[in-house]
Each structure stands twice: as structure tokens, then as C-alpha cells.
PDB file of N, CA and C in Angstrom:
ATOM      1  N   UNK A   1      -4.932  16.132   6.063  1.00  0.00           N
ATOM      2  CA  UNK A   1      -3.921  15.432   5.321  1.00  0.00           C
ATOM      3  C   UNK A   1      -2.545  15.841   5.854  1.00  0.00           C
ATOM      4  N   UNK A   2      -1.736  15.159   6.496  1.00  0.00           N
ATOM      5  CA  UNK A   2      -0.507  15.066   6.354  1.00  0.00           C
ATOM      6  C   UNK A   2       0.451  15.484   5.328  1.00  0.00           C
ATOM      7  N   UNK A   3       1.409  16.449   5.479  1.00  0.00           N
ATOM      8  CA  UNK A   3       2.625  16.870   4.304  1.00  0.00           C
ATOM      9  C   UNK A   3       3.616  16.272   4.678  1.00  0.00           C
ATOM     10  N   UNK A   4       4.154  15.365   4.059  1.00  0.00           N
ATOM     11  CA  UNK A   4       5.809  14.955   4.281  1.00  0.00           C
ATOM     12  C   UNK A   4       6.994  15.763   3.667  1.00  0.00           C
ATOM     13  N   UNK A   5       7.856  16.265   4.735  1.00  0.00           N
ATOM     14  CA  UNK A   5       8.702  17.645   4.242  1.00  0.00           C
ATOM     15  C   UNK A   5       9.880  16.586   4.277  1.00  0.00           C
ATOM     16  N   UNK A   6      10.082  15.464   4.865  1.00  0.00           N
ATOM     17  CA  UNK A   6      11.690  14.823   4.734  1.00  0.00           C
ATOM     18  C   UNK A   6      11.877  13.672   3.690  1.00  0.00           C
ATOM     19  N   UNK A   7      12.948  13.383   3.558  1.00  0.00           N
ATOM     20  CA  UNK A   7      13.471  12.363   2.888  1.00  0.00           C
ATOM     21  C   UNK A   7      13.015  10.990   3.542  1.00  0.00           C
ATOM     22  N   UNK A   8      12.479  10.222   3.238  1.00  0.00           N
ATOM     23  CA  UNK A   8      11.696   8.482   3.277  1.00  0.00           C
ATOM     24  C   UNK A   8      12.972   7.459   2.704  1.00  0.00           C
ATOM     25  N   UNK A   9      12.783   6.373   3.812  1.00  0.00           N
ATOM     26  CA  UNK A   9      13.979   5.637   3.291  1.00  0.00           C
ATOM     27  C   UNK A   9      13.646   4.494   2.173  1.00  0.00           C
ATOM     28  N   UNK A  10      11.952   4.561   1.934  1.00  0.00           N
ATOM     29  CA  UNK A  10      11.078   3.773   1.660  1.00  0.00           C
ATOM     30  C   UNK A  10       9.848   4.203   1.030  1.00  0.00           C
ATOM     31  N   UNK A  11       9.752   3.901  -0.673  1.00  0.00           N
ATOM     32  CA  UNK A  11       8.137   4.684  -1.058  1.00  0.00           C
ATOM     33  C   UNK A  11       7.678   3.454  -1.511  1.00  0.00           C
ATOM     34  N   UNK A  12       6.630   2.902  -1.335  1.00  0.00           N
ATOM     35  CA  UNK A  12       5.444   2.219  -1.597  1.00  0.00           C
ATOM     36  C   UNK A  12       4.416   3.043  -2.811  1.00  0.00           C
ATOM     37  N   UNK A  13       4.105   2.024  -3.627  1.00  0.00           N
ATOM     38  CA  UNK A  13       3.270   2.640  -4.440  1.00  0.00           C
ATOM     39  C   UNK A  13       2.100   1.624  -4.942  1.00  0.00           C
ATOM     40  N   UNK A  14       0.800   1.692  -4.649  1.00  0.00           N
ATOM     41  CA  UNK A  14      -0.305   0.543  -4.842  1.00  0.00           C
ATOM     42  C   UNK A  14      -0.919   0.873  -5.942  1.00  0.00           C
ATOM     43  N   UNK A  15      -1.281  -0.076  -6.422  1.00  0.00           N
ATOM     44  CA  UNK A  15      -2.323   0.225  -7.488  1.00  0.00           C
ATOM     45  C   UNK A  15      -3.523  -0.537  -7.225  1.00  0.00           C
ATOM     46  N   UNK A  16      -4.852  -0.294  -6.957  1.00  0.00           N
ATOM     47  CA  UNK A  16      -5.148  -0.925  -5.913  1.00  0.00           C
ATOM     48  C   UNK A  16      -6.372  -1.750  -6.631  1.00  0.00           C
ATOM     49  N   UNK A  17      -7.072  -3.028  -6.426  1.00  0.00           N
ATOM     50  CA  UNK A  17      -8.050  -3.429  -7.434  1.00  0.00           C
ATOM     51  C   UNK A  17      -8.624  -4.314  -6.271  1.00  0.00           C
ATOM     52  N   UNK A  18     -10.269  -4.544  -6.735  1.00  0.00           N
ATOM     53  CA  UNK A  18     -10.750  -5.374  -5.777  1.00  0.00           C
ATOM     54  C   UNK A  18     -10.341  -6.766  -5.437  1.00  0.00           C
ATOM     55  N   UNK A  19      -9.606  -6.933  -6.133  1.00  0.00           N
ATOM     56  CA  UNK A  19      -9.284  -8.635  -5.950  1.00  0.00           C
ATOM     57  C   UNK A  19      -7.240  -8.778  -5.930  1.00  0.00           C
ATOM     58  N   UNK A  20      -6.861  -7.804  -6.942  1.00  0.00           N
ATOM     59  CA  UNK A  20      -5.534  -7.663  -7.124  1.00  0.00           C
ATOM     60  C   UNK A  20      -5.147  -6.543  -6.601  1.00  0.00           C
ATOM     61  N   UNK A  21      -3.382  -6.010  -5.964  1.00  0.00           N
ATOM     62  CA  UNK A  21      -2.913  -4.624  -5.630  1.00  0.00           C
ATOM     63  C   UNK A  21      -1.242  -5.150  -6.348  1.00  0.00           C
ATOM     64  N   UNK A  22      -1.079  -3.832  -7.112  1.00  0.00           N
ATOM     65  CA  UNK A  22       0.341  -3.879  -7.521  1.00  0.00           C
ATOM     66  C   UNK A  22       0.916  -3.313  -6.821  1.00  0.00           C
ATOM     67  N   UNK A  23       2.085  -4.194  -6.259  1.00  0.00           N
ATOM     68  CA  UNK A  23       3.329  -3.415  -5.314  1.00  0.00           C
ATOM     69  C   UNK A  23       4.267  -3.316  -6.060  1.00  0.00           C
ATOM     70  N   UNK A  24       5.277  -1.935  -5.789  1.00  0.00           N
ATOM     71  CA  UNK A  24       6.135  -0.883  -6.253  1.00  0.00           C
ATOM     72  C   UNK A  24       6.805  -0.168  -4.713  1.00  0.00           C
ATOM     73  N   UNK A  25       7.768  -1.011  -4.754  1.00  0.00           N
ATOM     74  CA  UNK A  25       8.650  -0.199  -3.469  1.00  0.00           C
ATOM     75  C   UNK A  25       9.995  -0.136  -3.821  1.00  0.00           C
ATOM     76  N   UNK A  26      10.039   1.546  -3.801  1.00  0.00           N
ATOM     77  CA  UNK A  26      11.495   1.893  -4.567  1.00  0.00           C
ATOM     78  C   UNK A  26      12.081   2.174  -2.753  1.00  0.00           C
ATOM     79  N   UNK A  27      13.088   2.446  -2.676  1.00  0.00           N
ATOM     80  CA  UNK A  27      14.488   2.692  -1.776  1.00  0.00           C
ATOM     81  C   UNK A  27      14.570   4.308  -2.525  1.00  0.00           C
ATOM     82  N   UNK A  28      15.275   5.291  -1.586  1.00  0.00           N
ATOM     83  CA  UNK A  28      15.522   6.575  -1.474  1.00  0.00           C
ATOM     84  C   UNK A  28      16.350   6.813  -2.665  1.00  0.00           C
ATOM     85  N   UNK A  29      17.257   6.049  -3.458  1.00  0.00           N
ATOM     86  CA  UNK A  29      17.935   6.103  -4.678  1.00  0.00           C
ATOM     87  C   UNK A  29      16.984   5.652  -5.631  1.00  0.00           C
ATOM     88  N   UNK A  30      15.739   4.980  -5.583  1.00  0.00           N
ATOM     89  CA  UNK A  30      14.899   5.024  -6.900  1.00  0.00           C
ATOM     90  C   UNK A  30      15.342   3.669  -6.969  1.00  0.00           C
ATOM     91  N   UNK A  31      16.202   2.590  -6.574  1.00  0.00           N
ATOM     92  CA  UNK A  31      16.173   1.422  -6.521  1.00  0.00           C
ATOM     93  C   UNK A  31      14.517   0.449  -6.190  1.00  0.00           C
ATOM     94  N   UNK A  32      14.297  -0.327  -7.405  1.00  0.00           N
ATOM     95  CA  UNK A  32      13.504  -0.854  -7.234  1.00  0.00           C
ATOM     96  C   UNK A  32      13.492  -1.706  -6.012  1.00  0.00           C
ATOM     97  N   UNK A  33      13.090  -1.891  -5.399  1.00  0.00           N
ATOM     98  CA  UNK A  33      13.223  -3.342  -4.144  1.00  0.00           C
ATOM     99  C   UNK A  33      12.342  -4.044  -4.182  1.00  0.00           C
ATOM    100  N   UNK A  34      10.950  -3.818  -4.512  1.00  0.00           N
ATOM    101  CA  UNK A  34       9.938  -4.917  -4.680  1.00  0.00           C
ATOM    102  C   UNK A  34       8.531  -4.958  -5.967  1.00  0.00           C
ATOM    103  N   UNK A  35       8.384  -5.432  -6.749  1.00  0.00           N
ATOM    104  CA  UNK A  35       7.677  -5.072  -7.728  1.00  0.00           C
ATOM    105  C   UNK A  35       6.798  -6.189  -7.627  1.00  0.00           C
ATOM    106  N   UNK A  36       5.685  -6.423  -7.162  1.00  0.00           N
ATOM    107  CA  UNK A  36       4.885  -7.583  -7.511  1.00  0.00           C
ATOM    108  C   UNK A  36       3.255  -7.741  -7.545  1.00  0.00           C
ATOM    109  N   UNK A  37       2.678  -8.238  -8.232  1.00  0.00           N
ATOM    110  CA  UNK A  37       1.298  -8.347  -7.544  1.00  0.00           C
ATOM    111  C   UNK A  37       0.699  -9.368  -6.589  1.00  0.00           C
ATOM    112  N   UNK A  38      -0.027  -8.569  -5.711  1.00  0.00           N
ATOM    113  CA  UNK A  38      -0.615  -9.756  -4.872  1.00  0.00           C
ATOM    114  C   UNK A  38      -1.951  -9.812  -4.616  1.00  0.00           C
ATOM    115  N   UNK A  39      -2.914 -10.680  -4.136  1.00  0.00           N
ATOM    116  CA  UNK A  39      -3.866 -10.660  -3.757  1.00  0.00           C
ATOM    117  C   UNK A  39      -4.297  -9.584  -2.376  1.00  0.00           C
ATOM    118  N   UNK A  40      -5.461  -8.871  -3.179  1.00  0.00           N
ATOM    119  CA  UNK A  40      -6.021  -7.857  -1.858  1.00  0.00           C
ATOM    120  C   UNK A  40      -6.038  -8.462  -0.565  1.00  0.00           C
ATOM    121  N   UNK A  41      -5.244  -8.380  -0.110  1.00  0.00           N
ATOM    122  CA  UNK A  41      -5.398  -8.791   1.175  1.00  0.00           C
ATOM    123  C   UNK A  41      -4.686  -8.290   2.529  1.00  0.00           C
ATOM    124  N   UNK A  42      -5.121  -7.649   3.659  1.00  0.00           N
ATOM    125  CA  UNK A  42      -4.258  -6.683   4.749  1.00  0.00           C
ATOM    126  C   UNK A  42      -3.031  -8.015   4.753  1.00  0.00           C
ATOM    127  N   UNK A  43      -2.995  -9.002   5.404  1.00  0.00           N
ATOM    128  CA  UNK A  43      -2.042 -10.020   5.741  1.00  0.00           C
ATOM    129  C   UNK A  43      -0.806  -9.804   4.888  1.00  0.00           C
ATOM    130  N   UNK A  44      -1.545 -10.327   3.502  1.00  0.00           N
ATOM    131  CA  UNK A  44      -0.121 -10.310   2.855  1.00  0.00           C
ATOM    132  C   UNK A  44       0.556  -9.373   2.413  1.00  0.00           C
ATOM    133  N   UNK A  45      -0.439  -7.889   2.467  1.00  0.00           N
ATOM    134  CA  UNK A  45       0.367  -6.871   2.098  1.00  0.00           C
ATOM    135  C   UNK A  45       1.369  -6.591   3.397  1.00  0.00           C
ATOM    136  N   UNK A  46       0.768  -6.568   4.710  1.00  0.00           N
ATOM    137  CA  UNK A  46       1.479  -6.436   5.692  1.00  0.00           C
ATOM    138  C   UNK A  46       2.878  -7.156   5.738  1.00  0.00           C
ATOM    139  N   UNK A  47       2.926  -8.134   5.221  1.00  0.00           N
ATOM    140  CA  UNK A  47       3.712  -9.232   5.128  1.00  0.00           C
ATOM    141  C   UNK A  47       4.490  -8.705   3.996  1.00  0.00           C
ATOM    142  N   UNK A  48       4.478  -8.361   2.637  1.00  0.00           N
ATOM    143  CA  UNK A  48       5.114  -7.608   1.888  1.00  0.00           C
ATOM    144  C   UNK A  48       6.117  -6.993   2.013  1.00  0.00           C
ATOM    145  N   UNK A  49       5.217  -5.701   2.998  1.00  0.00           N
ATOM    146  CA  UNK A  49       5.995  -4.105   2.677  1.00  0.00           C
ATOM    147  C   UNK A  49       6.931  -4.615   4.644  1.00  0.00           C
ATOM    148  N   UNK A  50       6.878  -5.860   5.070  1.00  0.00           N
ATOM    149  CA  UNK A  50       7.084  -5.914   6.636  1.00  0.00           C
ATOM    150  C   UNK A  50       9.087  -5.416   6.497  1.00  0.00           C
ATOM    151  N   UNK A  51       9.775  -5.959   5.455  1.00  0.00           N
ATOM    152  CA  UNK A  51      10.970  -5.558   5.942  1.00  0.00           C
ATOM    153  C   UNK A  51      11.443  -4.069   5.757  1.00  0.00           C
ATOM    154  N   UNK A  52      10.585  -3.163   4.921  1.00  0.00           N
ATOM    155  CA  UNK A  52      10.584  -2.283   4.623  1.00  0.00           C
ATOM    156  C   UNK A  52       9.813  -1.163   5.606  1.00  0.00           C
ATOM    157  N   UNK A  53       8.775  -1.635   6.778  1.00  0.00           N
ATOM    158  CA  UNK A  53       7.942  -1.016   7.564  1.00  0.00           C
ATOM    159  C   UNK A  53       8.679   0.176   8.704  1.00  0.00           C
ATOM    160  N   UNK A  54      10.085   0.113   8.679  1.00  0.00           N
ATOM    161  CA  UNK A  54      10.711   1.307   9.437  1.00  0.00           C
ATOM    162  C   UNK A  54      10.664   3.006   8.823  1.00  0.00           C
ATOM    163  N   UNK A  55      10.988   2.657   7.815  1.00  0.00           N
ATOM    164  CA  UNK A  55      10.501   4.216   7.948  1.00  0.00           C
ATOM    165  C   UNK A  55       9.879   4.039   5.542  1.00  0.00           C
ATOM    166  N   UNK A  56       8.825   4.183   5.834  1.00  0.00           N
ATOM    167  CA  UNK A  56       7.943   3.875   4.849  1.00  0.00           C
ATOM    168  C   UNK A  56       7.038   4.868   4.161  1.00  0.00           C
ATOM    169  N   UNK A  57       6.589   5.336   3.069  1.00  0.00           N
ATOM    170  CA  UNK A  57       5.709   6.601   2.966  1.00  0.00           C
ATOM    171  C   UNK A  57       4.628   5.082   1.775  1.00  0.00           C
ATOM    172  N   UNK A  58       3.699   5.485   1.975  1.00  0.00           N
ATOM    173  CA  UNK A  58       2.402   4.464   0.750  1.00  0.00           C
ATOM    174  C   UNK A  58       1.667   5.702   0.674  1.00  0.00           C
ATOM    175  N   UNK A  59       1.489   5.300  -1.003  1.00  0.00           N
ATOM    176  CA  UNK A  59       0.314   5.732  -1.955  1.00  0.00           C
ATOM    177  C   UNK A  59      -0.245   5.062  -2.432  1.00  0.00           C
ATOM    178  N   UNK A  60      -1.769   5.121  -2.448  1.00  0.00           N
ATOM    179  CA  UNK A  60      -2.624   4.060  -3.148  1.00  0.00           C
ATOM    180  C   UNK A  60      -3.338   4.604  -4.503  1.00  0.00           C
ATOM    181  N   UNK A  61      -3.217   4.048  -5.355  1.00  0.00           N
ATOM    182  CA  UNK A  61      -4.464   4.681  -6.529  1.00  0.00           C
ATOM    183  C   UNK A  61      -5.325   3.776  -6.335  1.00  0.00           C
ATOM    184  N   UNK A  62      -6.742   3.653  -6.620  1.00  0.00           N
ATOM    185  CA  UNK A  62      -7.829   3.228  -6.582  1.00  0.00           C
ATOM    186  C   UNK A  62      -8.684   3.906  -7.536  1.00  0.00           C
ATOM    187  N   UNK A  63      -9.691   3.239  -8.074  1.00  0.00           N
ATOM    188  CA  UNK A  63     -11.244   3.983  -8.251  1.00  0.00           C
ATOM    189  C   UNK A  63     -11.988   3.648  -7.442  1.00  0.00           C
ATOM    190  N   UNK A  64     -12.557   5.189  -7.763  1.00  0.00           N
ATOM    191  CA  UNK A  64     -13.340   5.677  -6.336  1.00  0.00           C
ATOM    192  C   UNK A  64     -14.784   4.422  -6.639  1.00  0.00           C
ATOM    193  N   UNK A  65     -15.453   4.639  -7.761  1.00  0.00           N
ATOM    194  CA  UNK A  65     -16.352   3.818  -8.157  1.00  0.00           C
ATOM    195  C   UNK A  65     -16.539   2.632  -7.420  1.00  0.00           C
ATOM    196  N   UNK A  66     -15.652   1.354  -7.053  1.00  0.00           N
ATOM    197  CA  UNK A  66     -15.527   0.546  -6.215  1.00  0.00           C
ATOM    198  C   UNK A  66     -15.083   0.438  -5.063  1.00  0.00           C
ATOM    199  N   UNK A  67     -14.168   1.597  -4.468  1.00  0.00           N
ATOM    200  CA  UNK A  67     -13.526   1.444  -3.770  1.00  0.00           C
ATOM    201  C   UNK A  67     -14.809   1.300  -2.516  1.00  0.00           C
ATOM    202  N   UNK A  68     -15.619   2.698  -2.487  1.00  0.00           N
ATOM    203  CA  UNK A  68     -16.540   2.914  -1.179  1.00  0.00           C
ATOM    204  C   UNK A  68     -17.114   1.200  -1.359  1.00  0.00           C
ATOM    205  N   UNK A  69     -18.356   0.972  -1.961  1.00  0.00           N
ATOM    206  CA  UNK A  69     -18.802  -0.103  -1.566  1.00  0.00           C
ATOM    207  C   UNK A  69     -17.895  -1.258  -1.281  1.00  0.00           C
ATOM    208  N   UNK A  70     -16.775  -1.246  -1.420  1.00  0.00           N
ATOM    209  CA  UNK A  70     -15.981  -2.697  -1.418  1.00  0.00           C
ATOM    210  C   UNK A  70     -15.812  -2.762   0.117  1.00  0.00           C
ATOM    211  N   UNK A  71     -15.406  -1.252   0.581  1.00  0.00           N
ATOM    212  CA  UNK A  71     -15.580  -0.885   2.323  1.00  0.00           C
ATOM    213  C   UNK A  71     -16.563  -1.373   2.911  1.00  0.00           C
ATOM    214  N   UNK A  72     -17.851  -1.538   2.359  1.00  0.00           N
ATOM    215  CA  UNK A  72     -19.124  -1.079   3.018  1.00  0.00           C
ATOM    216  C   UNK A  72     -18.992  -2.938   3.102  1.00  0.00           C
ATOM    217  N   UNK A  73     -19.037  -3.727   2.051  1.00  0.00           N
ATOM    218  CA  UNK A  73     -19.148  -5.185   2.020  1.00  0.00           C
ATOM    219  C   UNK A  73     -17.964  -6.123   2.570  1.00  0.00           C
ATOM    220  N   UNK A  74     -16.645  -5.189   2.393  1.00  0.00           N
ATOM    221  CA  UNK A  74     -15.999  -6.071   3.316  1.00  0.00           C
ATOM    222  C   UNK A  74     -14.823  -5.363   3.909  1.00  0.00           C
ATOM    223  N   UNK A  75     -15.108  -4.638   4.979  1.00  0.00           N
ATOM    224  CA  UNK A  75     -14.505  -3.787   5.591  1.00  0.00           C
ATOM    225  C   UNK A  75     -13.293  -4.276   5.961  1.00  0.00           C
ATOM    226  N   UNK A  76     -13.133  -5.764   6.312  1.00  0.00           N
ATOM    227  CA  UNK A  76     -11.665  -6.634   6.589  1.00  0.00           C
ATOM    228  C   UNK A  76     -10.856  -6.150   5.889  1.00  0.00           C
ATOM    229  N   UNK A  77     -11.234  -5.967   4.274  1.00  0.00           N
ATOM    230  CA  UNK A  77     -10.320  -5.791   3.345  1.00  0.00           C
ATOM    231  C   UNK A  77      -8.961  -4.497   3.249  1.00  0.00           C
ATOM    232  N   UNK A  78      -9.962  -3.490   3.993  1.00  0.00           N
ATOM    233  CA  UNK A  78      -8.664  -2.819   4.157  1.00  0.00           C
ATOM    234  C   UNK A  78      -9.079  -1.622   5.466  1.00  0.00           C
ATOM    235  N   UNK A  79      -8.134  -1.657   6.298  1.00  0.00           N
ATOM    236  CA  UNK A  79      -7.924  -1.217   7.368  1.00  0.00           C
ATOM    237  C   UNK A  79      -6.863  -0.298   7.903  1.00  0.00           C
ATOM    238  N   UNK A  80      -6.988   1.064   7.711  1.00  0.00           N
ATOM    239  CA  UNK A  80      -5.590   1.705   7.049  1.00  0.00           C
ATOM    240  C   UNK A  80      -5.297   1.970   9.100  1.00  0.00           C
ATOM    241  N   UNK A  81      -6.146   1.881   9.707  1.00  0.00           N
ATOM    242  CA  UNK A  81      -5.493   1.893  11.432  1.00  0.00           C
ATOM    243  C   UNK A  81      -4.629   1.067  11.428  1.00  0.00           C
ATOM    244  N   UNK A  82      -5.140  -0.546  11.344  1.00  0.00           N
ATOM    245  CA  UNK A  82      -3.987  -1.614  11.433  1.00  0.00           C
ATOM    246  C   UNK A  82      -2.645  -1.746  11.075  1.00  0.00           C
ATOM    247  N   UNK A  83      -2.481  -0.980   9.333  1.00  0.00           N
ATOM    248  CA  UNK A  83      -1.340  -0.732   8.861  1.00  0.00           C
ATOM    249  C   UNK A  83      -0.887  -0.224   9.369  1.00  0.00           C
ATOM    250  N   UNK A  84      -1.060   0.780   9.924  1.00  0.00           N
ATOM    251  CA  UNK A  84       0.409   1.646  10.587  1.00  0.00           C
ATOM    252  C   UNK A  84       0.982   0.714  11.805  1.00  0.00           C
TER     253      UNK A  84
END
């Protein structure tokens, strides 16, 4: 695991569901900048967090309960190589 010791100009925060993910992207002052839900999907999240992708930190919550098999059945769904 990675420790982040600096200041982020950009925090992402997911809440993550098999079908839905809540986005939460505050700015370094705690300024909200994006609050929305969208459909699970790499594209549009990519597309989301894209003007914000320079210097960015993401956290995801999930349950674990669904999360593994949702991998196993549709691995498209999330691809944490691609994101970066």
C-alpha cells in the first residue's frame, strides 16, 4: 500500500455499488467540485474525474460481499491499471 505524505490538489471519494458509484470530489480547500451519481461504469467515471485527473488521490468504499464476484463476472467493470 502506498502512503501519501503531500498535499493533493484533488480527493475523489466513491461509494461504490454494483450498478451505481457516488462521486465526491472536493479541491484542497474542501470545496466541493463534483457531487454526483453515475452509472458503474470505467468510461464514464474516467470521463468524470477527467478534468480533475492531474494530480488526484481516490478512495473507494465498497462491500466486500459483492465486490469479488462482480470482478470474477465482469471484470470490464473495473480496472484500477486503466485508471491511472
Amino acid at each position: 500500500m502506498r502512503f501519501y505524505t503531500k498535499q493533493h490538489k484533488f480527493y475523489c471519494g466513491i461509494d461504490l455499488h454494483a450498478k451505481k458509484m457516488y462521486l465526491c470530489i472536493l479541491d484542497e480547500t474542501g470545496e466541493i467540485r463534483l457531487h454526483r451519481n453515475i452509472k458503474t461504469d470505467r468510461e464514464l467515471f474516467l470521463k468524470a474525474i477527467a478534468p480533475y485527473r492531474e494530480n488526484i488521490v481516490v478512495a473507494i468504499e465498497c462491500m466486500f460481499t459483492w465486490y469479488q464476484p462482480s470482478l470474477k463476472l465482469r471484470p470490464d467493470m473495473l480496472d484500477r491499471r486503466s485508471m491511472c
